[in-house]
N, C-alpha and C. Protein backbone atom coordinates (compact mmCIF):
# COMPACT_ATOMS: atom_id res chain seq x y z
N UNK A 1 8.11 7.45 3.10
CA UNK A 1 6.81 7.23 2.54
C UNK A 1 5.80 8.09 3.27
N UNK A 2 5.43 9.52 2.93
CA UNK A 2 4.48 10.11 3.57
C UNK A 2 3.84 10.71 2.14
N UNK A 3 2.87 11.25 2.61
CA UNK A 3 2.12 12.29 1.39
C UNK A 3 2.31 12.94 1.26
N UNK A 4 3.49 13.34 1.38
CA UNK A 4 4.03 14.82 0.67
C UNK A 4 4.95 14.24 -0.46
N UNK A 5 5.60 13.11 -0.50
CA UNK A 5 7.09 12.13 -1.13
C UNK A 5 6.54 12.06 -2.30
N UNK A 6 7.31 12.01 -3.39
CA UNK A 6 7.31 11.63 -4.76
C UNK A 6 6.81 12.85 -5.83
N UNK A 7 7.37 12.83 -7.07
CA UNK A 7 7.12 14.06 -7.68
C UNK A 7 5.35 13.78 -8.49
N UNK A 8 4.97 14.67 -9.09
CA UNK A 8 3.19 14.84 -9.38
C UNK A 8 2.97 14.64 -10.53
N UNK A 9 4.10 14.25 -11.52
CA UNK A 9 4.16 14.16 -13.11
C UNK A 9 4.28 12.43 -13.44
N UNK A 10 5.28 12.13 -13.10
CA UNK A 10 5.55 10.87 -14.04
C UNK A 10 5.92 9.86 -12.62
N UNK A 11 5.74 8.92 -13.06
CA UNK A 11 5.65 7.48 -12.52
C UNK A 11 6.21 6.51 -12.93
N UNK A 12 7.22 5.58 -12.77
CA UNK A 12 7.47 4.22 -13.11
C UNK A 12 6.40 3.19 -12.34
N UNK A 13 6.56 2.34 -13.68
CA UNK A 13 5.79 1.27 -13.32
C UNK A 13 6.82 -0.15 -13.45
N UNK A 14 6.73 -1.10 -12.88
CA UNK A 14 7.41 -2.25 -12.78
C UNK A 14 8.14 -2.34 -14.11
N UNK A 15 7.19 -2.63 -15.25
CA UNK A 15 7.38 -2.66 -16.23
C UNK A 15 8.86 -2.18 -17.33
N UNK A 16 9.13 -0.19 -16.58
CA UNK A 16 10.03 -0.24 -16.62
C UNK A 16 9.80 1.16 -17.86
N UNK A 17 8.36 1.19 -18.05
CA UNK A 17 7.70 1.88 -19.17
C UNK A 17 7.14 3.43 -17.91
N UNK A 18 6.34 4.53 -18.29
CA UNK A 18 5.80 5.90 -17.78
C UNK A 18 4.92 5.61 -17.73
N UNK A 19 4.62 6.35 -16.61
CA UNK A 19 2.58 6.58 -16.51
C UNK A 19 2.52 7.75 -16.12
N UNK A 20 1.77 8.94 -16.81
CA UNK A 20 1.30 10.08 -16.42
C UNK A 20 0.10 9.94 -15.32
N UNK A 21 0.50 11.19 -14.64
CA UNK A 21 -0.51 11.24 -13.18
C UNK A 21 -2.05 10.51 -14.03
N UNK A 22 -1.76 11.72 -14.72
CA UNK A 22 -3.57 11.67 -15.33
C UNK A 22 -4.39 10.41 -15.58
N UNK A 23 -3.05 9.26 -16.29
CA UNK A 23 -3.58 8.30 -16.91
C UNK A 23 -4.25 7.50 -15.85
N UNK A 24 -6.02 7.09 -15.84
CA UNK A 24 -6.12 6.74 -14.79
C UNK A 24 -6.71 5.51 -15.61
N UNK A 25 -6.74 4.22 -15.65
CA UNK A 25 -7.39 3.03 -16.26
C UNK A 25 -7.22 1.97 -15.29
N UNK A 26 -7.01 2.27 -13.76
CA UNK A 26 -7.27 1.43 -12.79
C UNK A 26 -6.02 0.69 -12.52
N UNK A 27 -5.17 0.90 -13.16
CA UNK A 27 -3.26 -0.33 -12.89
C UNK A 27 -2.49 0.85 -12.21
N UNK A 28 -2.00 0.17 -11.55
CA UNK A 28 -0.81 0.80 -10.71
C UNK A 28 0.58 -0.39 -10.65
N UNK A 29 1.36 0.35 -11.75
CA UNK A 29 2.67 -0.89 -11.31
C UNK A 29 2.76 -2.37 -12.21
N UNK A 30 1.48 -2.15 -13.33
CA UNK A 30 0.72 -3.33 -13.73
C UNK A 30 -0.10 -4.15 -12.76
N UNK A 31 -0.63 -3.60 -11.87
CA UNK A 31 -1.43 -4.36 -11.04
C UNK A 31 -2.98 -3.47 -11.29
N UNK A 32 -4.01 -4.64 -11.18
CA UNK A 32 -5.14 -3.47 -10.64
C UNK A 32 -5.67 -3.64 -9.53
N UNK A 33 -6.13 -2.38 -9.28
CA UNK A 33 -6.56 -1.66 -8.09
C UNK A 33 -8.01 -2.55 -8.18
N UNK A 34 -8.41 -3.32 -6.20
CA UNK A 34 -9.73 -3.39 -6.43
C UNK A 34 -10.50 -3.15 -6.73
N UNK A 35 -11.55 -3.69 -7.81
CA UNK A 35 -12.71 -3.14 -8.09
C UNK A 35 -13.60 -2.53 -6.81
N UNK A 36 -13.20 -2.88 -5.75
CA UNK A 36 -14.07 -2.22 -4.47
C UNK A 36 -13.08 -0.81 -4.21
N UNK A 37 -11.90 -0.78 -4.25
CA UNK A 37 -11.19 0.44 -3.99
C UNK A 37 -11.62 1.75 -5.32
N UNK A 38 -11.92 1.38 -6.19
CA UNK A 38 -11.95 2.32 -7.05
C UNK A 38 -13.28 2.94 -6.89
N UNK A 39 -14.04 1.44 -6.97
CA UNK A 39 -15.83 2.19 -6.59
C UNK A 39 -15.95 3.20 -5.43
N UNK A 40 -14.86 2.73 -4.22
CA UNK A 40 -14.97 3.34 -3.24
C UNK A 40 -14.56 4.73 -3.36
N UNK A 41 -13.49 5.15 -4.21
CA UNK A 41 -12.77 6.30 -4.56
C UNK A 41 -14.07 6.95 -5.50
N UNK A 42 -15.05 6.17 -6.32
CA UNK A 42 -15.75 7.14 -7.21
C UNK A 42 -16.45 7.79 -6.76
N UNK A 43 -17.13 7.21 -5.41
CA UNK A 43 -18.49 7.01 -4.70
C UNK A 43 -18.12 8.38 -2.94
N UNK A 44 -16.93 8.21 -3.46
CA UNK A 44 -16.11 9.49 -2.18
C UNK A 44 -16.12 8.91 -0.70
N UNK A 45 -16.20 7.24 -0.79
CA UNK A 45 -16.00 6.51 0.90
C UNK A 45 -14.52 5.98 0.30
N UNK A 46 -13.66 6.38 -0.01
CA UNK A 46 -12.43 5.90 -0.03
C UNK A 46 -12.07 6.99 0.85
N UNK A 47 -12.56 7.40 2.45
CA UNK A 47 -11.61 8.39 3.59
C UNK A 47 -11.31 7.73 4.49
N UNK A 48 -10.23 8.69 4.85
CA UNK A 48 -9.86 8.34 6.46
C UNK A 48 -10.94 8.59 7.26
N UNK A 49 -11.06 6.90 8.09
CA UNK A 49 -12.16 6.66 8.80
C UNK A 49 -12.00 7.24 10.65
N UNK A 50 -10.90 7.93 10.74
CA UNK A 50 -10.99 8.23 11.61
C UNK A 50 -9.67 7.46 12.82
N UNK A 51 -8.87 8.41 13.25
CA UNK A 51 -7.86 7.66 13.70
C UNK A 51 -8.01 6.21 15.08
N UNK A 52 -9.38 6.48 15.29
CA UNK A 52 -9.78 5.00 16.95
C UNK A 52 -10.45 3.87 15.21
N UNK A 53 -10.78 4.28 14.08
CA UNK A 53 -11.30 3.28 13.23
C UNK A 53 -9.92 2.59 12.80
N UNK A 54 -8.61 3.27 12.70
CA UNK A 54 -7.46 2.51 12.21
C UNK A 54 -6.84 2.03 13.06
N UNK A 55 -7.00 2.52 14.46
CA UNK A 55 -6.48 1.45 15.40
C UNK A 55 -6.70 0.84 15.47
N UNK A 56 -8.24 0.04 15.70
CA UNK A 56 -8.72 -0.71 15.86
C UNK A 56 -8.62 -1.71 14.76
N UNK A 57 -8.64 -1.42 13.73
CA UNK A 57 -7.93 -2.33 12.30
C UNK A 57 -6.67 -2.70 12.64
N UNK A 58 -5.97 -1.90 13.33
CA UNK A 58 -4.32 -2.03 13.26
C UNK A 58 -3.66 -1.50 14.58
N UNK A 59 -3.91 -2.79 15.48
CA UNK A 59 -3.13 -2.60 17.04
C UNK A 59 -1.92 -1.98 17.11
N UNK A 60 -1.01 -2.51 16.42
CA UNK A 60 0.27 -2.57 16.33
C UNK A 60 0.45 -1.19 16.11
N UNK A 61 -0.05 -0.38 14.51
CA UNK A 61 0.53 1.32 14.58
C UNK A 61 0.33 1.79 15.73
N UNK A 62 1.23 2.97 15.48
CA UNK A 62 1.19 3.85 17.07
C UNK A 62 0.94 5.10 16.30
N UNK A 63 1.56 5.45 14.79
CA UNK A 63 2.05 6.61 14.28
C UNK A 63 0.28 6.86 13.12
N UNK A 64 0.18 7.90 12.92
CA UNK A 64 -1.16 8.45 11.81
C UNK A 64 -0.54 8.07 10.66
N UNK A 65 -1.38 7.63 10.17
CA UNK A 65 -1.97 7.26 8.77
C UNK A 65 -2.44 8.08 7.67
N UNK A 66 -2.49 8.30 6.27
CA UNK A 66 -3.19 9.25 5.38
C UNK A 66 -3.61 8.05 4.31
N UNK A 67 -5.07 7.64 4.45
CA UNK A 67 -5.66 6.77 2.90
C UNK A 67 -5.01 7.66 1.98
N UNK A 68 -4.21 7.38 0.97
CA UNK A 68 -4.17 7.84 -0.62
C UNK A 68 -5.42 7.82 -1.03
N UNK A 69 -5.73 9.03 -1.54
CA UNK A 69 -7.40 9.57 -2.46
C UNK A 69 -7.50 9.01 -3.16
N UNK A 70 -6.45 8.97 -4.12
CA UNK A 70 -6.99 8.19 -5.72
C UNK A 70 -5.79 7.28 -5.86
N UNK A 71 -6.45 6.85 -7.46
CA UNK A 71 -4.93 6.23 -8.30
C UNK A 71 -4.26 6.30 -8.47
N UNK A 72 -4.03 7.91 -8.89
CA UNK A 72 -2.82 8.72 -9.15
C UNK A 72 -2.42 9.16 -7.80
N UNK A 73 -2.93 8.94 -6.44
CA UNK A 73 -1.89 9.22 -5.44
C UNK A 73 -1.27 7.88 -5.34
N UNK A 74 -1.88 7.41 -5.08
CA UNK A 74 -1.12 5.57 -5.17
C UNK A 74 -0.15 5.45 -6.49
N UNK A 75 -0.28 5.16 -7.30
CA UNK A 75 0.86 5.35 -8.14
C UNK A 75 2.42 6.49 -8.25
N UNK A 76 1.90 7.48 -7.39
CA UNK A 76 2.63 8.19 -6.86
C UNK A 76 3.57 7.70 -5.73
N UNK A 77 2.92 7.24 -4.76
CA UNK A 77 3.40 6.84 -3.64
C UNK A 77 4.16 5.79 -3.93
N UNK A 78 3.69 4.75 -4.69
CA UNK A 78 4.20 3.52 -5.14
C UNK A 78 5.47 3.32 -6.08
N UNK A 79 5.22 4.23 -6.20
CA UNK A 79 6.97 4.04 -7.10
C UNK A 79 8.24 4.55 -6.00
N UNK A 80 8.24 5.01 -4.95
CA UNK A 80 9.15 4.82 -4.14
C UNK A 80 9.27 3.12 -3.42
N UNK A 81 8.43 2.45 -3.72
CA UNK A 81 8.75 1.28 -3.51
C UNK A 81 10.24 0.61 -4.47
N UNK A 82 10.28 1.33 -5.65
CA UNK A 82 11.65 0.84 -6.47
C UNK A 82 12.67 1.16 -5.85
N UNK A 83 13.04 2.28 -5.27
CA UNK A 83 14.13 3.23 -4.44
C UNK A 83 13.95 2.30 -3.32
N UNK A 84 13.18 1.75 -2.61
CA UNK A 84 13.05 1.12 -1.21
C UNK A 84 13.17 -0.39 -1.21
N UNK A 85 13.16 -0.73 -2.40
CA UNK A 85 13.84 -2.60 -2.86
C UNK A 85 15.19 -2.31 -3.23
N UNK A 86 15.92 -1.63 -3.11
CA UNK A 86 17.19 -1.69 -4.01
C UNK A 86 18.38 -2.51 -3.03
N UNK A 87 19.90 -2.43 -3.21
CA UNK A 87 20.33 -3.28 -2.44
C UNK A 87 20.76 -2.69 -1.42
N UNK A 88 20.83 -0.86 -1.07
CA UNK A 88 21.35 -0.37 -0.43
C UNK A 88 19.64 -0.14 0.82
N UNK A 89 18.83 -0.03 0.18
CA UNK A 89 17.57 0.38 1.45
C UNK A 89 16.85 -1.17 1.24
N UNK A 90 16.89 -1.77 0.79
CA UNK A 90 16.06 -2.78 0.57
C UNK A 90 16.05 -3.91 2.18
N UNK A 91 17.28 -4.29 2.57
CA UNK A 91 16.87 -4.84 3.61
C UNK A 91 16.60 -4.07 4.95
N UNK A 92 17.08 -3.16 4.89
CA UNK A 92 16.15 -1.96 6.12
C UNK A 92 14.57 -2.13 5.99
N UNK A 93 14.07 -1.73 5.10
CA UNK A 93 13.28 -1.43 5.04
C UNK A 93 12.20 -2.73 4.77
N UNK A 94 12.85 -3.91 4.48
CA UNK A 94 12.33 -5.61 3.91
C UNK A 94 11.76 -5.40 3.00
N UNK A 95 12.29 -4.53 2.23
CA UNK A 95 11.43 -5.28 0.38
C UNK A 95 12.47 -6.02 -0.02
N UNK A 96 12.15 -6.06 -1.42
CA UNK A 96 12.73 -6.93 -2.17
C UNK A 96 11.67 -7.04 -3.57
N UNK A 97 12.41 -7.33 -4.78
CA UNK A 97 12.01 -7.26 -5.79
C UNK A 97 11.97 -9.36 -6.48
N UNK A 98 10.65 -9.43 -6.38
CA UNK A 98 10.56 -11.08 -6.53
C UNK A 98 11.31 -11.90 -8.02
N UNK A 99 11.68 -10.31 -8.49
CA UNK A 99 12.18 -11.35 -10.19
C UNK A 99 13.55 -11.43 -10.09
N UNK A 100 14.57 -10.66 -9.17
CA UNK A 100 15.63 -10.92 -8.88
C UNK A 100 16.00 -11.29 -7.17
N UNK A 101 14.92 -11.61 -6.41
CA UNK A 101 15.61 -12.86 -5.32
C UNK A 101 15.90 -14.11 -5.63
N UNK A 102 16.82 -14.60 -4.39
CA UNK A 102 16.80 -15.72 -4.85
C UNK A 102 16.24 -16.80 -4.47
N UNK A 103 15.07 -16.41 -4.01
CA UNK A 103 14.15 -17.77 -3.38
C UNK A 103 12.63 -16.47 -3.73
N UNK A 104 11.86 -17.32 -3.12
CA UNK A 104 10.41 -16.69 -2.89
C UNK A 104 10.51 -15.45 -1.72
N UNK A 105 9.39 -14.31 -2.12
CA UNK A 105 9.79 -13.00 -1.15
C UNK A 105 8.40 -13.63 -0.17
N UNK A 106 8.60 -13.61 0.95
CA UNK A 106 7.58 -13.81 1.94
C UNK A 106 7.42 -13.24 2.95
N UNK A 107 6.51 -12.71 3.39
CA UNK A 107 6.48 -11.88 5.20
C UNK A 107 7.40 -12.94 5.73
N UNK A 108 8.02 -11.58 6.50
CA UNK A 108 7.94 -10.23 6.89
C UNK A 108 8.42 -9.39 5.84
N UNK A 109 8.69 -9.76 4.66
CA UNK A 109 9.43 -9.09 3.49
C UNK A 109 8.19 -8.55 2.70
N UNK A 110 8.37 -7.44 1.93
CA UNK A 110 7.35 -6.77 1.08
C UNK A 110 8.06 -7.26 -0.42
N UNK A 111 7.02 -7.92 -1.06
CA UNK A 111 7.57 -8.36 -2.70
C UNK A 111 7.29 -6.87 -3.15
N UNK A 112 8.04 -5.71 -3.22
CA UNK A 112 7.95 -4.35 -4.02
C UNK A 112 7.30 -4.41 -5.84
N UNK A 113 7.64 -5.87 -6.15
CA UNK A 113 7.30 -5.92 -7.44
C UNK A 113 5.85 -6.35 -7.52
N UNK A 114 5.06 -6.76 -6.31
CA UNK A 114 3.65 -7.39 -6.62
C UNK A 114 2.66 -6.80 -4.84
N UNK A 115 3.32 -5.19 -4.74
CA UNK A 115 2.67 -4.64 -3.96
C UNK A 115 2.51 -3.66 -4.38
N UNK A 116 1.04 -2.12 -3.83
CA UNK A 116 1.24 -0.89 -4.26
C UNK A 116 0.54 -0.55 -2.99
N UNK A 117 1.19 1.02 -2.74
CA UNK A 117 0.61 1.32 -1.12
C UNK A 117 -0.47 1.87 -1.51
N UNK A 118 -1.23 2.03 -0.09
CA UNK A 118 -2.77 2.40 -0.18
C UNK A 118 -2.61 3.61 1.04
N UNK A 119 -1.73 3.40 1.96
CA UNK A 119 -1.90 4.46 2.69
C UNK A 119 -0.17 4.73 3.38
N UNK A 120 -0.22 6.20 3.87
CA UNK A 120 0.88 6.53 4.10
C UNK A 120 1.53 7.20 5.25
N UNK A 121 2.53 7.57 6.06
CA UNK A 121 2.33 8.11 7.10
C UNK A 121 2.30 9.56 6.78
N UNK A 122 1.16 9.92 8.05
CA UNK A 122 0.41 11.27 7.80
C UNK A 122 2.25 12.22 8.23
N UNK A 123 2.85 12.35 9.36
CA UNK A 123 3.67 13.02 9.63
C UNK A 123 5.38 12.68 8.99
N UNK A 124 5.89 13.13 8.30
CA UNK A 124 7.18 13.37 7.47
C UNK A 124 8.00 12.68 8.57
N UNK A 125 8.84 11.33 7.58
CA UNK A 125 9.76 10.78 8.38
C UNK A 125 9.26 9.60 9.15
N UNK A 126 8.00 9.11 9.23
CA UNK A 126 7.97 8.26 9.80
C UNK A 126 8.25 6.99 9.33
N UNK A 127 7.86 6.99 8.15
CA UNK A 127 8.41 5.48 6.93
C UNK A 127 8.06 4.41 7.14
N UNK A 128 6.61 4.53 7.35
CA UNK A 128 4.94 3.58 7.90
C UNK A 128 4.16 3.62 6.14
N UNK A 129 3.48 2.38 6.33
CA UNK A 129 2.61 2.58 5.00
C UNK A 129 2.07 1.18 5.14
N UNK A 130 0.84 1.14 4.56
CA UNK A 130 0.17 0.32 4.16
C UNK A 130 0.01 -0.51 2.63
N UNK A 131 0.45 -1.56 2.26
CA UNK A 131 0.34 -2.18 1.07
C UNK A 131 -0.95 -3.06 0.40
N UNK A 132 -1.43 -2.82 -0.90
CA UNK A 132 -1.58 -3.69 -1.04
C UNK A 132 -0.88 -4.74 -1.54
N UNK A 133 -1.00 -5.95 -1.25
CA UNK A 133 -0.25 -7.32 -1.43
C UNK A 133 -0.50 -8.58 -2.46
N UNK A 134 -0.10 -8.23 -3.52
CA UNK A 134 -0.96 -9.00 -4.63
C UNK A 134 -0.31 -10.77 -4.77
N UNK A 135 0.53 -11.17 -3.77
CA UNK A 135 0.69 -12.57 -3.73
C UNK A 135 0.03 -13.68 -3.44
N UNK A 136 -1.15 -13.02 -2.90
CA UNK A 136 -2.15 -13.86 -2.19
C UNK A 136 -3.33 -13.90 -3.37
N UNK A 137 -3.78 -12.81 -4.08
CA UNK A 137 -5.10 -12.93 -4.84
C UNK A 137 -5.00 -11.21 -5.87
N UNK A 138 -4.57 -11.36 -6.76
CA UNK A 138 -4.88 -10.39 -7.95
C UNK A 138 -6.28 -9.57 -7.66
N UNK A 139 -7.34 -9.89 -7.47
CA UNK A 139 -8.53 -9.60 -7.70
C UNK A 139 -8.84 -8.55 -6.44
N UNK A 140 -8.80 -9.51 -5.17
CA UNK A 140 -8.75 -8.63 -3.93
C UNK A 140 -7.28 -8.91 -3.11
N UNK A 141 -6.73 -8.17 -3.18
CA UNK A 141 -5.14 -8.85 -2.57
C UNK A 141 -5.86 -8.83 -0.86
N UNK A 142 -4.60 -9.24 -0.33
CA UNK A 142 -4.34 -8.57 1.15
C UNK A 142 -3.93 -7.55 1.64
N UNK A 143 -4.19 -7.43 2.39
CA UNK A 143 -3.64 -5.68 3.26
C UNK A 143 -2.29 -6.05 3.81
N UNK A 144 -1.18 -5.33 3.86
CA UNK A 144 -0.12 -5.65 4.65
C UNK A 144 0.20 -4.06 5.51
N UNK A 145 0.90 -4.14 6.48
CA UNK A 145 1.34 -2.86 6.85
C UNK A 145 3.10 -3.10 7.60
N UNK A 146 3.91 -2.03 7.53
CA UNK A 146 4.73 -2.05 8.20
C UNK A 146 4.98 -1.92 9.21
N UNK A 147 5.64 -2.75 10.29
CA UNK A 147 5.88 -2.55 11.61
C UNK A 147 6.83 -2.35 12.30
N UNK A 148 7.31 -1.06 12.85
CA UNK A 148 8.46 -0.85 13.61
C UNK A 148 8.57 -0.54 14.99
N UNK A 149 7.37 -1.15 15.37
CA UNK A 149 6.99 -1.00 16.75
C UNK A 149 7.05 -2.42 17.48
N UNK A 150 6.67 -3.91 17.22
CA UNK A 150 6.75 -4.78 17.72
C UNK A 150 8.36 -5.47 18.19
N UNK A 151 9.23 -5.11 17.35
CA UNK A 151 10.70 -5.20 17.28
C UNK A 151 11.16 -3.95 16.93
N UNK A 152 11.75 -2.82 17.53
CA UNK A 152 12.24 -1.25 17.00
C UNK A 152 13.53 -1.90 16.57
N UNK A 153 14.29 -3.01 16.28
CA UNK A 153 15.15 -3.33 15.86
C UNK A 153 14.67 -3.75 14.42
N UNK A 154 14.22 -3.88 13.81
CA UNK A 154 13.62 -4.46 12.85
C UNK A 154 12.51 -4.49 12.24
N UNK A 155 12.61 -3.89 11.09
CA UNK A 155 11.17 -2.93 10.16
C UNK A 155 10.56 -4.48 9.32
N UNK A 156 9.51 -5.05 9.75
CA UNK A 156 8.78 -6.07 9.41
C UNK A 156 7.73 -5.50 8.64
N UNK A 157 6.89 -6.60 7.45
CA UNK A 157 5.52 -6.38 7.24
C UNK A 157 4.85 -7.09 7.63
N UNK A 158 3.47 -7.00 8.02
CA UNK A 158 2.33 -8.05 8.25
C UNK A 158 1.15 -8.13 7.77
N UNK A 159 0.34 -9.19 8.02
CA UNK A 159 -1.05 -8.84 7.80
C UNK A 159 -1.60 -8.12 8.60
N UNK A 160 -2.45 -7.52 7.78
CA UNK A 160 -3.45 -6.04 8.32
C UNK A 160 -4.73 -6.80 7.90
N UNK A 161 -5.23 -7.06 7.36
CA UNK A 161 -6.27 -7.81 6.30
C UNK A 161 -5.77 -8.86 5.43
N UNK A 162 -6.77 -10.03 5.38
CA UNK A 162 -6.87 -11.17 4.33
C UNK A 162 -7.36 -10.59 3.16
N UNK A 163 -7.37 -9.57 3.08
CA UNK A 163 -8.23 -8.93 1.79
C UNK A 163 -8.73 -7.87 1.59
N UNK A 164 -8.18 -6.96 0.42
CA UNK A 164 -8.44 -5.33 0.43
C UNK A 164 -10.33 -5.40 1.26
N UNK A 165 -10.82 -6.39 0.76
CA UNK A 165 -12.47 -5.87 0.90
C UNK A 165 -13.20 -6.16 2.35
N UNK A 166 -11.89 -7.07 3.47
CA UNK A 166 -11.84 -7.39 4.74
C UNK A 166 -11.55 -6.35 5.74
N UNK A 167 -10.70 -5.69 4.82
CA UNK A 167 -9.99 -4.24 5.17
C UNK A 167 -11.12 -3.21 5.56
N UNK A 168 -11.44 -2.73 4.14
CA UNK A 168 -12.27 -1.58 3.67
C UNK A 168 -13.56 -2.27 4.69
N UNK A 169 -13.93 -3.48 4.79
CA UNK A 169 -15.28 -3.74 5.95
C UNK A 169 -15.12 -3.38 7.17
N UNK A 170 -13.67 -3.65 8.17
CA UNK A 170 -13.08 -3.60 9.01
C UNK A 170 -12.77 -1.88 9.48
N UNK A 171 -12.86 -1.06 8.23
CA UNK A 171 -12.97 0.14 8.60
C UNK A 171 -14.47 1.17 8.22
N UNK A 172 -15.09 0.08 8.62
CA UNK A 172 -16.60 0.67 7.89
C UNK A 172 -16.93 1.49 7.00
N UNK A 173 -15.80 1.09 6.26
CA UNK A 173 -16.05 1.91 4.72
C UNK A 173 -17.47 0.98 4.02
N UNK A 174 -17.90 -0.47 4.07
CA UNK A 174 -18.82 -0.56 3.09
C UNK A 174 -20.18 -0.51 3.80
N UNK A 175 -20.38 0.17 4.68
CA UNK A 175 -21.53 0.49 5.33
C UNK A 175 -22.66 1.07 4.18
N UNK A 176 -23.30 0.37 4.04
CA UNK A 176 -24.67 0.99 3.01
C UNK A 176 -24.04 0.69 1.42
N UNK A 177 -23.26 -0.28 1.59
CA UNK A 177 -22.20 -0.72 0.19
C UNK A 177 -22.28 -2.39 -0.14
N UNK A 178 -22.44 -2.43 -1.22
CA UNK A 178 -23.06 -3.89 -1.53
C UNK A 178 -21.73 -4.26 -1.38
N UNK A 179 -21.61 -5.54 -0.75
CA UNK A 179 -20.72 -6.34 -0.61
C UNK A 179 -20.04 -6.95 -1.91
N UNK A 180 -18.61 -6.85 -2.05
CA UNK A 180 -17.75 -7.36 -3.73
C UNK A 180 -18.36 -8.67 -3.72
């Protein structure tokens, strides 16, 4: 999962149906993107805030980060989440797809079917990323991120944020930005 991964044309979505890069109407995966993430993307404060602003959001990384720009990078990025639930990478990596487990998907596990990443690792190979987490709240999910630093035996997710818009505050993105 870095920003260079995934091809620039076509996209799966959960669904199972295409999405062209272009098509931009705010869903990724059938999910939508916060109304604060998109404003933030229109308005050009959807950046990297600076690598001491993401530490400080996020003790735990050690490795750089890249915010995805838009929709169409996120939808990009996000469809390697299907390749990364499957049965051969899926428990490495703790996804899992919630319509075929067999119980409820819960941290430390990533539900791949009701997450889409928001950010990615900046350097090739590291296989770090940030989710959003739509089990908690459709509207503003939670932030989750991956961790392979607290246990190097074992690739966990966690909370990063109670909420994309806890997040985006936490990295002083809504500075001079009306609160969602």
């Amino acid at each position: 999962m870095t920003a260079s991964d995934a091809p620039e044309t076509l996209d799966a979505d959960t669904t199972g149906t295409t999405d062209t890069a272009g098509t931009d109407d705010g869903t990724v995966r059938g999910l939508p993107l916060p109304r604060l993430l998109l404003d933030l993307i229109a308005d050009g404060r959807w950046r990297h805030p600076g690598d001491e602003a993401l530490a400080a959001a996020l003790p735990w990384f050690t490795d750089p980060l890249e915010l995805l720009a838009d929709a169409a990078a996120v939808r990009r990025q996000s469809a390697s989440l299907d390749d990364l639930s499957g049965e051969d990478l899926g428990p490495l990596f703790r996804q899992a797809r919630g319509s075929t487990a067999d119980g409820p998907v819960e941290l430390p596990w990533l539900d791949a079917e009701r997450a889409v990443l928001i950010a990615v690792a900046r350097t090739v190979g590291d296989d770090i990323a940030l989710a959003l987490d739509y089990r908690t709240d459709l509207a503003d999910p939670r932030v989750v991120g991956s961790d392979i630093w607290t246990n190097p035996q074992e690739y966990t997710w966690r909370v990063a944020a109670p909420s994309f818009s806890a997040f985006a505050a936490a990295l002083g993105l809504l500075e001079n930005h009306p609160e969602p």
